[in-house]
Protein backbone atom coordinates (compact mmCIF):
# COMPACT_ATOMS: atom_id res chain seq x y z
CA UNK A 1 1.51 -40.52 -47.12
CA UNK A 2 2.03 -39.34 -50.58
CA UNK A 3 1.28 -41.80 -53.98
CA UNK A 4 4.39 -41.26 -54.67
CA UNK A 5 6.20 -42.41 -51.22
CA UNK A 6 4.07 -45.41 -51.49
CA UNK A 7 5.37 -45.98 -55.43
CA UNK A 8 8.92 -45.66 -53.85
CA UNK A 9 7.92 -48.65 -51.61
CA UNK A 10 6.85 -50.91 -53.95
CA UNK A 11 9.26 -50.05 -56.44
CA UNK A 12 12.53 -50.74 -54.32
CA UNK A 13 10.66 -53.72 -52.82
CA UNK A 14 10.54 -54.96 -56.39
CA UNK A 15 14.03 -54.25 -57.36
CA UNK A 16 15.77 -56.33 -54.28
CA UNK A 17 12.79 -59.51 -55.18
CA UNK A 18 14.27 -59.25 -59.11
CA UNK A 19 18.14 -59.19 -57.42
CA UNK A 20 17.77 -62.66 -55.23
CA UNK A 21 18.56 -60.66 -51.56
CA UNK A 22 20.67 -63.09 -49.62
CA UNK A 23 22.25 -62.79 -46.58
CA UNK A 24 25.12 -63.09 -45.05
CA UNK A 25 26.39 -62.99 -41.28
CA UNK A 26 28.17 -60.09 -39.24
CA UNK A 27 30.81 -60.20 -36.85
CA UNK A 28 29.93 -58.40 -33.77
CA UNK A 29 33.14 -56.93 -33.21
CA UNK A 30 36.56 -57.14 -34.73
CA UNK A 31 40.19 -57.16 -33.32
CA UNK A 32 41.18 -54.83 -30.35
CA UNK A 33 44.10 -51.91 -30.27
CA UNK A 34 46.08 -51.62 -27.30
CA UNK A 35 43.87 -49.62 -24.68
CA UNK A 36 44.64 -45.56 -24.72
CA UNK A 37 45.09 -42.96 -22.31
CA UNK A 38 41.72 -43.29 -20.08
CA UNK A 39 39.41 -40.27 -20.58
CA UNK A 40 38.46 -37.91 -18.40
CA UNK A 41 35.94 -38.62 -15.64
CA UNK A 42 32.60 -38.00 -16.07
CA UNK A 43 29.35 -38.42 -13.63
CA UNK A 44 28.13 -41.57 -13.66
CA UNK A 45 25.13 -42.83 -15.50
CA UNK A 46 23.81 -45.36 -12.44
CA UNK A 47 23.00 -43.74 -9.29
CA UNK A 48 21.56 -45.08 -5.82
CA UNK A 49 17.68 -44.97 -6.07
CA UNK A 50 16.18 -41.62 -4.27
CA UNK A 51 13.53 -43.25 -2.18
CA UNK A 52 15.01 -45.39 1.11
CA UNK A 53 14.83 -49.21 0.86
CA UNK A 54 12.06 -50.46 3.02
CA UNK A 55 12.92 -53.68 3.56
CA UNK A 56 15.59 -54.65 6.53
CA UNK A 57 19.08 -55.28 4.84
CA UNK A 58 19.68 -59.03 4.75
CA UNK A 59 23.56 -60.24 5.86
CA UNK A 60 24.93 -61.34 2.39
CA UNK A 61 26.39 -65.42 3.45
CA UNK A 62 30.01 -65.23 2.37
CA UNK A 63 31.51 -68.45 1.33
CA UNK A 64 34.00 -70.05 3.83
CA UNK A 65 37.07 -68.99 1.40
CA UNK A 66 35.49 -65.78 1.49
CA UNK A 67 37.00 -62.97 4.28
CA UNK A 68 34.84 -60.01 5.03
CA UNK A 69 36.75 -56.81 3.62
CA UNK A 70 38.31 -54.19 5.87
CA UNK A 71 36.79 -51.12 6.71
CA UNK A 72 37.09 -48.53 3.32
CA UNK A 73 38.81 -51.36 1.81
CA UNK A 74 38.32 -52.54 -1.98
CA UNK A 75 34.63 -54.98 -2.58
CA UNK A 76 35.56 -58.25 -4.81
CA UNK A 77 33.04 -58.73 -7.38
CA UNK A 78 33.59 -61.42 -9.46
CA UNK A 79 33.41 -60.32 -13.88
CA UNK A 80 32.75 -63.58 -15.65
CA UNK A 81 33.14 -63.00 -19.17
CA UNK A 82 33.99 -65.19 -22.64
CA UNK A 83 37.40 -63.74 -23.27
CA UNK A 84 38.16 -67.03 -25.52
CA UNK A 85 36.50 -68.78 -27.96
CA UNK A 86 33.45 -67.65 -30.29
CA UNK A 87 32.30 -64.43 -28.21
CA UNK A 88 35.64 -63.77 -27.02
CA UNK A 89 35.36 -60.46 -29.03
CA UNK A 90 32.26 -59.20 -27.50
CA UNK A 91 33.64 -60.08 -24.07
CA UNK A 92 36.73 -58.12 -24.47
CA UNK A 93 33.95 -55.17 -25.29
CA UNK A 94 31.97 -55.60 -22.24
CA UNK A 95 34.82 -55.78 -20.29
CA UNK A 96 36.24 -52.47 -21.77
CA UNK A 97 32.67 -51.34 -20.66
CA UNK A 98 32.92 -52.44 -17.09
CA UNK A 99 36.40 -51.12 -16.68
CA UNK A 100 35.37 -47.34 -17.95
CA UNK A 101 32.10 -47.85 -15.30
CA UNK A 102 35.16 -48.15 -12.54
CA UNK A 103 37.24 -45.10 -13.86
CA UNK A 104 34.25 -42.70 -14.26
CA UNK A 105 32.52 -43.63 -10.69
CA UNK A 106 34.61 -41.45 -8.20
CA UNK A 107 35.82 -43.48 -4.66
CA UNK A 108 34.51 -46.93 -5.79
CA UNK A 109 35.21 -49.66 -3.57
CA UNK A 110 35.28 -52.67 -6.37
CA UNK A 111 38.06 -54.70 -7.17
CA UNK A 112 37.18 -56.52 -10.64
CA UNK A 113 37.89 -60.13 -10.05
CA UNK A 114 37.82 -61.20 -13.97
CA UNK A 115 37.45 -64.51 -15.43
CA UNK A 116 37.18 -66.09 -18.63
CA UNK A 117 33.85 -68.04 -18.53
CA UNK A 118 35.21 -69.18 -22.19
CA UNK A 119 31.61 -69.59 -23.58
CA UNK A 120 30.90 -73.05 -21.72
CA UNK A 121 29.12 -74.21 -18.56
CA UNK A 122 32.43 -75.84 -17.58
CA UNK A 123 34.44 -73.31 -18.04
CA UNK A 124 32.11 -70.42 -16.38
CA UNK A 125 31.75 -72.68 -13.32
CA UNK A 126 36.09 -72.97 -12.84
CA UNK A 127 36.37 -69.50 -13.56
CA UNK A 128 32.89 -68.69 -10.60
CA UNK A 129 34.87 -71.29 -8.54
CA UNK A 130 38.30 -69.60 -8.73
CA UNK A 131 36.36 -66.25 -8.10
CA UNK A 132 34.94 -67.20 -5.26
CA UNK A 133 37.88 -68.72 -3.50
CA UNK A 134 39.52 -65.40 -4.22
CA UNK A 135 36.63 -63.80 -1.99
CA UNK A 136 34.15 -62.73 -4.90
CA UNK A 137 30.81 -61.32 -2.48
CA UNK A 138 29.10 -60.68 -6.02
CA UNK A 139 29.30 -62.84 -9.22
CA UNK A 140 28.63 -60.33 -12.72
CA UNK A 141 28.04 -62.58 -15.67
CA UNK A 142 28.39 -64.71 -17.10
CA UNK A 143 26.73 -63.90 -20.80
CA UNK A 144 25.56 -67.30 -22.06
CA UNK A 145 23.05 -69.62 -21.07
CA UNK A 146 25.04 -72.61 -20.87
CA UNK A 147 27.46 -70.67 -18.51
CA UNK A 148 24.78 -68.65 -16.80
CA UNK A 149 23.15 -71.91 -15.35
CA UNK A 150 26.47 -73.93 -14.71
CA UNK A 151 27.42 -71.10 -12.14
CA UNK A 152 23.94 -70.67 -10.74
CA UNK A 153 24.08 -74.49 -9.80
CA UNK A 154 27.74 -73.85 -8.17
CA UNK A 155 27.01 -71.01 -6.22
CA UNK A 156 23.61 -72.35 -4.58
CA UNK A 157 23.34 -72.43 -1.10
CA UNK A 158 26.07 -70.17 -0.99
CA UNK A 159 24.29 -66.39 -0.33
CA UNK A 160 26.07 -64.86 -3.18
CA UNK A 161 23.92 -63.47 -5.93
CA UNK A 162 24.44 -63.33 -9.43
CA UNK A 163 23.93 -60.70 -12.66
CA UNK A 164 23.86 -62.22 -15.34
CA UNK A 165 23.44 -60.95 -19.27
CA UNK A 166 21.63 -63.59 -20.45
CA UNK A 167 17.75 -63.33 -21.43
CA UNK A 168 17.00 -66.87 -20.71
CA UNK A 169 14.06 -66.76 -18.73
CA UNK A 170 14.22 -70.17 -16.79
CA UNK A 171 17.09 -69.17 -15.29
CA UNK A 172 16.10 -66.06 -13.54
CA UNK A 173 15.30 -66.50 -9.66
CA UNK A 174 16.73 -68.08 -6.84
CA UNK A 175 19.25 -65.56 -6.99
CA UNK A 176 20.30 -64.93 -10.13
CA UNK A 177 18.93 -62.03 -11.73
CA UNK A 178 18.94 -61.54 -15.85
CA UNK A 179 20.19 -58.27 -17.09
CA UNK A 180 19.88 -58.82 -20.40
CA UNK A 181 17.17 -57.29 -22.94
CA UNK A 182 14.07 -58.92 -22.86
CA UNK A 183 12.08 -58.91 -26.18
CA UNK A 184 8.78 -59.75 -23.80
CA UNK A 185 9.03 -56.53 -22.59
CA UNK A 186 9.66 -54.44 -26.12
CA UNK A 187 6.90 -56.04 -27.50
CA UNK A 188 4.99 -55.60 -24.37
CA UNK A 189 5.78 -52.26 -24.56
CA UNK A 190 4.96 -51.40 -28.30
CA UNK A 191 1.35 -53.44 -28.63
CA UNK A 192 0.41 -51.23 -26.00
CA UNK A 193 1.48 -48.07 -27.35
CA UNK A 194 0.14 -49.70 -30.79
CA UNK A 195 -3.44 -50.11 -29.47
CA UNK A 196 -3.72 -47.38 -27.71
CA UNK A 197 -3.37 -45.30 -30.95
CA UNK A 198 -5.92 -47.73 -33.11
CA UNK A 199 -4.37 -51.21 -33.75
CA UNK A 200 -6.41 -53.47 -33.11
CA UNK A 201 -5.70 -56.65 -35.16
CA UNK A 202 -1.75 -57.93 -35.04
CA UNK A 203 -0.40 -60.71 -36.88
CA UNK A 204 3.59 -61.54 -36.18
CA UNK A 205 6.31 -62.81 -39.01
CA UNK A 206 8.63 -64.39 -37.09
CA UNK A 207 11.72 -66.24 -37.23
CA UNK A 208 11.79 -69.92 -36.66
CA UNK A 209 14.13 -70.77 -33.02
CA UNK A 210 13.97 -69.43 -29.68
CA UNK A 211 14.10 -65.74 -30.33
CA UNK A 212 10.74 -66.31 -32.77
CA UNK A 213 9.42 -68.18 -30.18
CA UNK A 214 9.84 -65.95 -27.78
CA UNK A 215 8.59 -62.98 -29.64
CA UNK A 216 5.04 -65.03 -30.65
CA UNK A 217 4.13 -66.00 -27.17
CA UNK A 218 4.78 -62.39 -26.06
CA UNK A 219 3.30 -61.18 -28.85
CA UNK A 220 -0.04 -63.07 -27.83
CA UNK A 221 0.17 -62.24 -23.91
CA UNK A 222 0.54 -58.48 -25.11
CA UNK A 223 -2.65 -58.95 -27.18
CA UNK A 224 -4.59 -60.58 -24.52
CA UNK A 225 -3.43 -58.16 -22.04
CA UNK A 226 -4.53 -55.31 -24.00
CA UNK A 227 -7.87 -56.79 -25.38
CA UNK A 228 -6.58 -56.84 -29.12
CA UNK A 229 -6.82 -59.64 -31.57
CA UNK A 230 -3.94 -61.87 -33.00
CA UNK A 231 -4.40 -63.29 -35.90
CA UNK A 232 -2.06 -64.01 -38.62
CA UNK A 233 1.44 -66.01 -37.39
CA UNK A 234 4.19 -67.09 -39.88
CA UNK A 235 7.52 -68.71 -39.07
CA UNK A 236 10.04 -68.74 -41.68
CA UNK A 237 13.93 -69.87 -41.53
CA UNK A 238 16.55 -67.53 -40.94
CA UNK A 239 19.15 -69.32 -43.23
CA UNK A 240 17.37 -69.61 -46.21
CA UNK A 241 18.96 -67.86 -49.10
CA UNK A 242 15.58 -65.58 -49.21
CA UNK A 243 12.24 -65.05 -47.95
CA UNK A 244 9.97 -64.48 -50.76
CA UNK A 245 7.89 -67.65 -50.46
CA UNK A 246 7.17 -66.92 -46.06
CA UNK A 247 6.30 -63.64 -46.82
CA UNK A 248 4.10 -64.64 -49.50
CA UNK A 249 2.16 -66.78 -47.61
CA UNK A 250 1.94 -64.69 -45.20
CA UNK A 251 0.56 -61.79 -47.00
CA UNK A 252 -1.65 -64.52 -48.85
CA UNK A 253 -5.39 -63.49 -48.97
CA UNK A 254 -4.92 -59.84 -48.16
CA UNK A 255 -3.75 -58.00 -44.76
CA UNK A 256 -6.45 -58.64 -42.17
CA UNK A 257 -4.25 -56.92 -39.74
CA UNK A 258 -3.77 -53.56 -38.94
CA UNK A 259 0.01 -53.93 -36.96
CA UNK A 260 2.74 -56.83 -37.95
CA UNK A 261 5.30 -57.77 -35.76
CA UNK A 262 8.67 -58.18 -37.61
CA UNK A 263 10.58 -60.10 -34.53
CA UNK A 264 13.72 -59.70 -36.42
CA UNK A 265 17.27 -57.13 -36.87
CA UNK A 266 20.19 -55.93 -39.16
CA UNK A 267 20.23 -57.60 -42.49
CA UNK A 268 17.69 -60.03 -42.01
CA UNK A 269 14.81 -57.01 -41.48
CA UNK A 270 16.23 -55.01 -44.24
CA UNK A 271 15.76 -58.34 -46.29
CA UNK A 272 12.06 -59.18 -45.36
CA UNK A 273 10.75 -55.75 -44.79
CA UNK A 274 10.66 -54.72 -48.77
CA UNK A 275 9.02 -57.95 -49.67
CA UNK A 276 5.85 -56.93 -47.52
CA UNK A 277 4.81 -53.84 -50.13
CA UNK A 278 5.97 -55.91 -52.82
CA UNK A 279 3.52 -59.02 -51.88
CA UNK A 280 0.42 -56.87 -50.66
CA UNK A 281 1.06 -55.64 -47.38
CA UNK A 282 0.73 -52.12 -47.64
CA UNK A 283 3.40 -50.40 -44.59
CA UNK A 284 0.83 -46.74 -45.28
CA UNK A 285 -1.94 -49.07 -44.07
CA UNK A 286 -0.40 -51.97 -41.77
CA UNK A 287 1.72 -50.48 -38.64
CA UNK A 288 5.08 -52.86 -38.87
CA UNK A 289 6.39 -52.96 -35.33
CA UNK A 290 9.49 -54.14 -33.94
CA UNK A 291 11.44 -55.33 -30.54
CA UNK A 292 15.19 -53.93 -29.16
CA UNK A 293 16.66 -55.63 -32.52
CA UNK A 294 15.24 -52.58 -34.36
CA UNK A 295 17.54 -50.35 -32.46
CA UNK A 296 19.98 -50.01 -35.70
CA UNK A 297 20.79 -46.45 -37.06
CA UNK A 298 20.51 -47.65 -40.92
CA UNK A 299 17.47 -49.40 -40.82
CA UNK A 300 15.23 -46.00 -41.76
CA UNK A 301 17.30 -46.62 -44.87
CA UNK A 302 15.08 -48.97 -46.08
CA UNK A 303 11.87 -47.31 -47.08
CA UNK A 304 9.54 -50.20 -45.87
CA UNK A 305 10.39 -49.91 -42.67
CA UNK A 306 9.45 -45.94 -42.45
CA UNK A 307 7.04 -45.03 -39.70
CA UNK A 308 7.45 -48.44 -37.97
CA UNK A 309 7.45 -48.19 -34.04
CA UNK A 310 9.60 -50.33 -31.75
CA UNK A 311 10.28 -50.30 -28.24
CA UNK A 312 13.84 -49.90 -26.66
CA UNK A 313 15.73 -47.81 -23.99
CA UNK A 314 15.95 -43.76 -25.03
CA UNK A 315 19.38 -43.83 -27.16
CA UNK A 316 20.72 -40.20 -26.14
CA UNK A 317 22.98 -41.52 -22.87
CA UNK A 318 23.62 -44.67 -24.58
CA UNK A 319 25.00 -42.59 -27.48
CA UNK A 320 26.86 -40.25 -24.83
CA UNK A 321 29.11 -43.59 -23.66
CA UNK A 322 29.49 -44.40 -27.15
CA UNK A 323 31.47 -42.18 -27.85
CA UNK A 324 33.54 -42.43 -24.72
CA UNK A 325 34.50 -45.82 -25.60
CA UNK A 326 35.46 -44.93 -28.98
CA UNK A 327 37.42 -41.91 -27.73
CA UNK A 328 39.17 -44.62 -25.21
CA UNK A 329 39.27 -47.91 -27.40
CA UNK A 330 39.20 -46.69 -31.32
CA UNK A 331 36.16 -48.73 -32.52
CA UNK A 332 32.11 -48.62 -31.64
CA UNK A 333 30.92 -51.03 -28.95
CA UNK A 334 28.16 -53.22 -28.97
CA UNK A 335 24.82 -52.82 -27.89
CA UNK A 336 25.74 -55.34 -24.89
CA UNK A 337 28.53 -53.47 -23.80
CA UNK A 338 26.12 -51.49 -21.93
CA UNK A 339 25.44 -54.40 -19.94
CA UNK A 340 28.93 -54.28 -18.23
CA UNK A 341 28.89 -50.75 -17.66
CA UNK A 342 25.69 -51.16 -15.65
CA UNK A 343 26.18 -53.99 -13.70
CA UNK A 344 29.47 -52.59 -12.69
CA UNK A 345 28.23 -49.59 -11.96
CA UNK A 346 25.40 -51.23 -9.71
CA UNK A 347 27.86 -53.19 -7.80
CA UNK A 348 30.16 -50.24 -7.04
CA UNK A 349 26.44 -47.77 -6.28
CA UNK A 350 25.89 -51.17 -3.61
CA UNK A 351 29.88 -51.44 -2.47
CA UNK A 352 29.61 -48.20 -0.90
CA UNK A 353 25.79 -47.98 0.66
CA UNK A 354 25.96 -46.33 4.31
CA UNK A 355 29.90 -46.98 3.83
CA UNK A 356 29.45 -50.87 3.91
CA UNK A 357 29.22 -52.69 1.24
CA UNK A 358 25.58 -54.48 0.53
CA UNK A 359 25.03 -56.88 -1.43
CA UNK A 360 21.36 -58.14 -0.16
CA UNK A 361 18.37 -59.52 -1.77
CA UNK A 362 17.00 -56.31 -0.20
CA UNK A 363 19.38 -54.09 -1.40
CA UNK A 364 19.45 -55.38 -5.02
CA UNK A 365 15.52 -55.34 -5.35
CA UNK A 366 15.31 -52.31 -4.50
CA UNK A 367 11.51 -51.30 -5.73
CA UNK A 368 12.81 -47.87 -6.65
CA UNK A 369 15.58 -49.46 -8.73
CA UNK A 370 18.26 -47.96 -10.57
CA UNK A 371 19.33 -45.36 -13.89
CA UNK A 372 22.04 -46.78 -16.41
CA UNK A 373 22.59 -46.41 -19.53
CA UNK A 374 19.81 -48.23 -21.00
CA UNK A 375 17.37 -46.03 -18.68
CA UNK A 376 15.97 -47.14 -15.31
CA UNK A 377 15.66 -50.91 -14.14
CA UNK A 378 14.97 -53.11 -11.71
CA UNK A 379 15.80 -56.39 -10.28
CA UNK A 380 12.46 -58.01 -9.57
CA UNK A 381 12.39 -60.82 -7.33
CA UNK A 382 11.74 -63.41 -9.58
CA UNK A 383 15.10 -62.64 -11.23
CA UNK A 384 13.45 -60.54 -13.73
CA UNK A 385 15.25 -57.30 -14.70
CA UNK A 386 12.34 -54.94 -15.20
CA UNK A 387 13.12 -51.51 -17.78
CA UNK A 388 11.57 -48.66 -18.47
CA UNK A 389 11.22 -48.44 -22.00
CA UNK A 390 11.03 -45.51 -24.40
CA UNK A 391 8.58 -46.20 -28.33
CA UNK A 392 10.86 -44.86 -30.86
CA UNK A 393 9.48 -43.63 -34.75
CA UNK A 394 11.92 -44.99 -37.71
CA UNK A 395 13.00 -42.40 -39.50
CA UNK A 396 15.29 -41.76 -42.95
CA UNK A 397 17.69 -40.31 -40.53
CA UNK A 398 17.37 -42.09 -38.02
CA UNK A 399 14.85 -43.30 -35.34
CA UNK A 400 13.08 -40.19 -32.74
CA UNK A 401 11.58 -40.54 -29.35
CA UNK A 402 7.53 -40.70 -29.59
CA UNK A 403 6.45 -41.74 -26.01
CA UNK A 404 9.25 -41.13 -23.64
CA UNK A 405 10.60 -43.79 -21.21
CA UNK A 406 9.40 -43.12 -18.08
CA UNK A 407 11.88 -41.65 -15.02
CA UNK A 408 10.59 -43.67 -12.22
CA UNK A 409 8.78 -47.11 -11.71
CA UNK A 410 5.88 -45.20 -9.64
CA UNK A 411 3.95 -44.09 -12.89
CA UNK A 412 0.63 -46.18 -13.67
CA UNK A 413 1.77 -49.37 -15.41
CA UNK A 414 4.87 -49.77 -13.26
């Protein structure tokens, strides 16, 4: 890289420490129009797996308020969702998303039983408990942790499985399976790709909490997996009015790393990524790498962060829905909207195997698994949602594709 790319660096690094950055916090999502006309139909993004499932079909055990559906008739599968309180806007949005998954799958059998989990374990077990007396044979959702493991304690014992969009681990298995993103995998996914192309030494500025947490320990199974050092770790706190003192201790002494992990997104990046060139860490000499949070279309406008790698799902179908749902609903969706297009999609793929619907541990673990619109997955069966990830380049204009996610989990490494 040029002197004079590395000058631009330092210099706009410099210009945000002399300014005080703060920052502030974002709404997700804001207020919902009346739903439009529904577009037209297009394939869907989550198809049945090519290769047979080996295993023998298990009977799903439906709950005694629970009839077994006619012949070609409609599947309940039970949508638990926040559609009140805090998250009640990103709800709505996945919800949107799980509707369109309906409309653009031709012949589905589901029949959306939806519930408002209302972003508490009490709630999301009333609304799983009114679901199920209504015949649910599949719970989707809820989103949160507290709700995710009041409902798994409900339905157990009772044969009915659950996806769920949370990424809290300790919850997965048993029969509850975690669709959300897992930063363990990104950074899994990225430190390899990393060492493989010469980065040895990693260090990791994290935030302090459960995501930071999260990212450090995977951070240092990724480095012992791959036979690379980890050296360097600093925490800092995500509400303090700025970051110039954690990042200068961190950079304290010199960079004797060769790859950083930033385990942070949106504002808060843009924020601490200037203050590495500023305080030493040279980005034209230290590879900054990044997990699924990095999977923002402005953050190549922040020249620190040019050249970083981070792992996530290839963006191009993602992007393809996108703009489906803005078409449909007037406003971008979420990142986790995705989520209720897939499940929904994977129940309706399951409501209409061989003509029956088949809800099994067998059927859902499917070793083959599945292709959404985050790419392929699986549900493992420790409750693990396994994904096939793509390492993406940020760019000015936007982040490219530089090791392709793979097509099928029967490549080496999967």
């Amino acid at each position: 890289m040029s002197f004079s790319h590395r000058s631009t660096r330092v210099w706009a690094a410099a210009l945000i420490v002399a300014a005080g950055w703060t920052v502030a916090g974002c709404t997700l999502l804001g207020g919902k129009p009346k739903p439009q006309p529904m577009p037209e139909a297009v394939a869907p993004p989550v198809v049945a797996p090519s290769a047979p499932i080996t295993v023998a079909p298990l009977t799903p055990v439906v709950p005694p308020a629970a009839a077994a559906p006619e012949p070609g008739s409609k599947v309940p599968v039970a949508l638990l969702l926040p559609l009140s309180g805090p998250s009640a806007a990103l709800g709505q949005a996945m919800l949107d998303a799980a509707q369109m998954a309906l409309f653009e799958i031709p012949d589905n059998r589901v029949a959306l039983l939806v519930r408002d989990s209302g972003g508490t374990g009490p709630k999301a077990a009333a609304a799983a408990q009114s679901a199920l007396g209504a015949g649910a044979r599949l719970i989707i959702g809820p989103l949160l942790a507290p709700e995710v493991e009041a409902v798994k304690a409900l339905v157990q014992g009772t044969g009915i499985s659950i996806v769920a969009f949370s990424t809290a681990a300790q919850l997965a298995g048993n029969g509850t399976w975690l669709l959300g993103f897992d930063p363990r995998q990104e950074i899994e996914r990225v430190v390899a790709y990393a060492h493989a192309h010469g980065r040895d030494r990693f260090a990791a500025l994290a935030p302090e909490g459960a995501y930071g947490d999260i990212a450090v320990a995977a951070l240092r199974d990724a480095t012992q997996l791959t036979g690379a050092s980890l050296g360097r770790i600093a925490r800092y706190d995500p509400a303090a009015p700025n970051y110039g003192a954690a990042v200068q201790s961190f950079a304290a002494g010199g960079a004797d790393f060769d790859a950083a992990l930033l385990a942070e997104g949106g504002a808060r990046l843009k924020a601490l990524a200037p203050l590495l060139p500023y305080y030493g860490v040279d980005p034209d000499q230290v590879k900054l790498l990044g997990t699924g949070l990095w999977a923002d279309a402005t953050i190549g406008t922040e020249p620190a962060l040019e050249g970083g790698w981070y792992a996530a799902p290839t963006p191009q179908v993602r992007l393809d829905f996108e703009k489906r749902f803005a078409a449909l609903y007037k406003e971008t969706p979420p990142l986790l909207a995705t989520l209720g297009y897939d499940a929904t999609a994977l129940a309706a793929v399951l409501a209409k195997t061989d003509g029956t619907p088949d809800f099994s541990i067998a059927a859902l673990t499917n070793p083959s698994g599945f292709s959404g619109l985050n790419g392929i997955f699986r549900l493992r069966e420790d409750g693990i949602v396994e994904r096939g990830l793509a390492v993406l380049e940020v760019h000015r204009t936007g982040a490219t594709v530089i090791d392709p996610a793979p097509t099928t989990f029967q490549r080496p490494g999967y």
